[in-house]
C-alpha atoms as a PDB file:
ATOM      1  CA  UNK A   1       0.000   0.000   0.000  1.00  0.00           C
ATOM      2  CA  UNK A   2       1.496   3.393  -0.677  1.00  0.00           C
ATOM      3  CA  UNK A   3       2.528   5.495   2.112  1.00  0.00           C
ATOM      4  CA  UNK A   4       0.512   8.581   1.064  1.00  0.00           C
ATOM      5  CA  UNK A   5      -3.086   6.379   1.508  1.00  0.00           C
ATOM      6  CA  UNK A   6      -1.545   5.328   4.754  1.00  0.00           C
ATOM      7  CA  UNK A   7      -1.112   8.890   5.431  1.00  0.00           C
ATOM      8  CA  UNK A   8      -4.541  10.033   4.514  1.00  0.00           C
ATOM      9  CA  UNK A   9      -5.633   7.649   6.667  1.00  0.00           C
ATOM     10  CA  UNK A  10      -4.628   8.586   9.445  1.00  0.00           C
ATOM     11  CA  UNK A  11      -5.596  12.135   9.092  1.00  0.00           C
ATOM     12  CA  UNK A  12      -8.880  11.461   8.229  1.00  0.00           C
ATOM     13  CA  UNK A  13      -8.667   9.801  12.065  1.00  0.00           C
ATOM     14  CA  UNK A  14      -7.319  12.316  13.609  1.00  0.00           C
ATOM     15  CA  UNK A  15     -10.056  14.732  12.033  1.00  0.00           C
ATOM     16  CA  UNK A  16     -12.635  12.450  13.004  1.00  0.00           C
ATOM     17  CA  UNK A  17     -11.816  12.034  16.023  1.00  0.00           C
ATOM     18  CA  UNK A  18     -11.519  15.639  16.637  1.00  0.00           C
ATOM     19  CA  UNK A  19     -14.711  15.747  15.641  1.00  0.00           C
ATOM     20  CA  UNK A  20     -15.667  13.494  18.312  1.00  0.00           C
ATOM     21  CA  UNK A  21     -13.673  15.784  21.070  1.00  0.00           C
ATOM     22  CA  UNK A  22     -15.743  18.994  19.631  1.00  0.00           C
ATOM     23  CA  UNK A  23     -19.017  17.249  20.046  1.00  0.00           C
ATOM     24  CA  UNK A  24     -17.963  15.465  23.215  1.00  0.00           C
ATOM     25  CA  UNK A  25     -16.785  18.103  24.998  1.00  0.00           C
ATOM     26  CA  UNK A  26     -19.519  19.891  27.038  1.00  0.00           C
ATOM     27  CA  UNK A  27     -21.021  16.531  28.290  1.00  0.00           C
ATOM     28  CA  UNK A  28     -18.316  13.999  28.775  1.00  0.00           C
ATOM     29  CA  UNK A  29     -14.622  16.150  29.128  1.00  0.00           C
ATOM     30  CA  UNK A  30     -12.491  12.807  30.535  1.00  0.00           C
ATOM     31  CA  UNK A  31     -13.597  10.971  27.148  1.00  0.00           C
ATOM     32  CA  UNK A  32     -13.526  13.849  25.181  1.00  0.00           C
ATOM     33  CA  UNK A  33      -9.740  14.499  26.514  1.00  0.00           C
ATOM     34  CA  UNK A  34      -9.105  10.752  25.499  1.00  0.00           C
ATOM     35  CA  UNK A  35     -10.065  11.253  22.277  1.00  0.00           C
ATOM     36  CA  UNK A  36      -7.957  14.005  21.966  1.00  0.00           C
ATOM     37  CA  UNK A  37      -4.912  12.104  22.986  1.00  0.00           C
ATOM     38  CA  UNK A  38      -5.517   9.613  20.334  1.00  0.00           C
ATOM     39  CA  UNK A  39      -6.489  12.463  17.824  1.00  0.00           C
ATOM     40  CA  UNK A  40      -3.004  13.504  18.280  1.00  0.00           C
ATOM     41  CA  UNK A  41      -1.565  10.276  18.059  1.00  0.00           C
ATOM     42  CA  UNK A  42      -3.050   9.658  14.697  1.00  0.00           C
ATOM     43  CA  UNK A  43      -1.557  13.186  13.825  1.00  0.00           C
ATOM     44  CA  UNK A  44       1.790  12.118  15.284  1.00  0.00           C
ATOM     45  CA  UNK A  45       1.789   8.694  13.611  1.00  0.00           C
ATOM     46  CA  UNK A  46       1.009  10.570  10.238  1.00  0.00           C
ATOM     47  CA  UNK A  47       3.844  13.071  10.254  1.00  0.00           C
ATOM     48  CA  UNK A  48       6.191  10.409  11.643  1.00  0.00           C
ATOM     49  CA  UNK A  49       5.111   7.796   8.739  1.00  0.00           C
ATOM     50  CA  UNK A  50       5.253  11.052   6.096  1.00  0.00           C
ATOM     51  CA  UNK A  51       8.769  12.296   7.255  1.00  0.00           C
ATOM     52  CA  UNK A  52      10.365   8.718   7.546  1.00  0.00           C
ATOM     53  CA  UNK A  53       9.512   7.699   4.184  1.00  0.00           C
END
């Protein structure tokens, strides 16, 4: 698989699951701060996989 879909991927996870934080937020903050931690894992884990290939 090419590393640019891989990529994509991963940012389209990050943005959904920043979507989740946004719409979490005002009712559930400890899951909506989880999914922010994994929101910017996915980010990480795209720039990492981007810059190391």
């Amino acid at each position: 698989m090419p590393t640019e879909v891989i990529v994509i991927g991963l940012l389209a996870l990050a943005g959904f699951l920043v979507g989740g934080v946004y719409s979490t937020w005002k009712t559930a903050k400890l899951v909506a701060i989880v999914l922010a931690l994994l929101a910017l894992l996915a980010a990480g884990g795209a720039i990492t996989w981007l810059v190391s290939s």
